[in-house]
Protein backbone atom coordinates (compact mmCIF):
# COMPACT_ATOMS: atom_id res chain seq x y z
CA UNK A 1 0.00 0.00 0.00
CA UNK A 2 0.91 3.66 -1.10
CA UNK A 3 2.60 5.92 1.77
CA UNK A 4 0.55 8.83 0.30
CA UNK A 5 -3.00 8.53 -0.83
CA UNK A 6 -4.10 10.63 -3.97
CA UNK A 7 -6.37 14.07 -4.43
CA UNK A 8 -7.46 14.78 -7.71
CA UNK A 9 -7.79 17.71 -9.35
CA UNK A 10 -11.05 17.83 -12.12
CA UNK A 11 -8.90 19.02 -14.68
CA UNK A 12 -6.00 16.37 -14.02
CA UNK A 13 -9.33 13.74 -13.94
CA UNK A 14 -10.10 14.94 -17.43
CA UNK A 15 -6.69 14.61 -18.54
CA UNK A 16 -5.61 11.40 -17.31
CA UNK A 17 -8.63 10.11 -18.96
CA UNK A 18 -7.68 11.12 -22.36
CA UNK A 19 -4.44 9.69 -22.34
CA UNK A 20 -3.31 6.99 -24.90
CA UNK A 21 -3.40 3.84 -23.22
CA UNK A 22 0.82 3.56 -23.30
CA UNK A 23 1.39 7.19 -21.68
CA UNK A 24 -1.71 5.78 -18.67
CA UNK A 25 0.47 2.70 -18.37
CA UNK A 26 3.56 5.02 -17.83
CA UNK A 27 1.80 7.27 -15.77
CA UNK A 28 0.47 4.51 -13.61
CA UNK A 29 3.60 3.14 -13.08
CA UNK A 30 5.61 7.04 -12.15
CA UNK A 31 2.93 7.42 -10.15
CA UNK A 32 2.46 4.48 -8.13
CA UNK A 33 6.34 5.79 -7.07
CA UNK A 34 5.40 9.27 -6.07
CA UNK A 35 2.74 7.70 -4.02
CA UNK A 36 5.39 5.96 -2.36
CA UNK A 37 7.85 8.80 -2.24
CA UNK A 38 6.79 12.33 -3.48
CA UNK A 39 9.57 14.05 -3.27
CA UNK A 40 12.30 11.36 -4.68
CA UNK A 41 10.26 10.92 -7.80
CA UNK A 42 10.15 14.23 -9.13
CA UNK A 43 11.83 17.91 -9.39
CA UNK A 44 10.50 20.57 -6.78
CA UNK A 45 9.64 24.25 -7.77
CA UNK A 46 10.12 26.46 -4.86
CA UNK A 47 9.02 29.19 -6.31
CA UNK A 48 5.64 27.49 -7.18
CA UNK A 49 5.39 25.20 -4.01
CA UNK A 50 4.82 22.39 -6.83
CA UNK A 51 6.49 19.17 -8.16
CA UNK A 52 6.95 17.49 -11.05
CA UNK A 53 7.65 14.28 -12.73
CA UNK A 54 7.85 13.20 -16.55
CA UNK A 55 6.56 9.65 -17.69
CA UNK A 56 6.33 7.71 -21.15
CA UNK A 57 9.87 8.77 -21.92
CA UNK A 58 9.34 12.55 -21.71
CA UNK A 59 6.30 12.45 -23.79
CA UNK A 60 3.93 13.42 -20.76
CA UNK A 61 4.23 15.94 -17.49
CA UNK A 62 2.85 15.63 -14.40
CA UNK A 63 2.59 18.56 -11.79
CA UNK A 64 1.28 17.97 -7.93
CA UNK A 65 1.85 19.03 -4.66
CA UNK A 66 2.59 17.10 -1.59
CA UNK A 67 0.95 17.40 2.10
CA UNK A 68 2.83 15.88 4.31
CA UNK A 69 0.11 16.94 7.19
CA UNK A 70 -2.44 15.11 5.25
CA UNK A 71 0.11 12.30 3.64
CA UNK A 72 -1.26 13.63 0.01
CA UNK A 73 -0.26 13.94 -3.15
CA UNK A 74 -2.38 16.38 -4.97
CA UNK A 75 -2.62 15.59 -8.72
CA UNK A 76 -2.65 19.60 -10.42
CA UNK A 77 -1.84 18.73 -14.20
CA UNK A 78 -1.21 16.12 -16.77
CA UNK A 79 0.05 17.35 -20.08
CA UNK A 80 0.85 15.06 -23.04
């Protein structure tokens, strides 16, 4: 089981969900490592307070936050 547990952003929802099926299997699997550990998986913007974390061999983005108070990983974008 995940150390962090996922929030969803709409707009992420509505992204994910149009991904190919080979970027949601590389997503899936990037993710189910930030889950684990947020901050090792991806690159941290101070300046926006966000993260984030390429998958299906730079074709995709991710950005999210992490909570550590809450133990969350907030899913902001997915770009492809």
């Amino acid at each position: 089981m995940a150390l962090y547990s996922p929030v969803w952003m709409e707009i992420a929802r509505v992204q994910y969900a149009e991904l190919p099926d080979d970027l949601k299997e590389s997503f899936d699997a990037v993710f189910a490592a930030i889950l684990d550990d947020p901050k090792g998986g991806g690159s941290y913007d101070k300046s926006t307070d966000q993260w984030t974390a390429v998958f299906g061999d730079g074709r995709g983005l991710l950005t999210y936050a992490v909570n550590d108070d809450f133990v969350k990983v907030i899913v902001l974008r997915i770009v492809s």
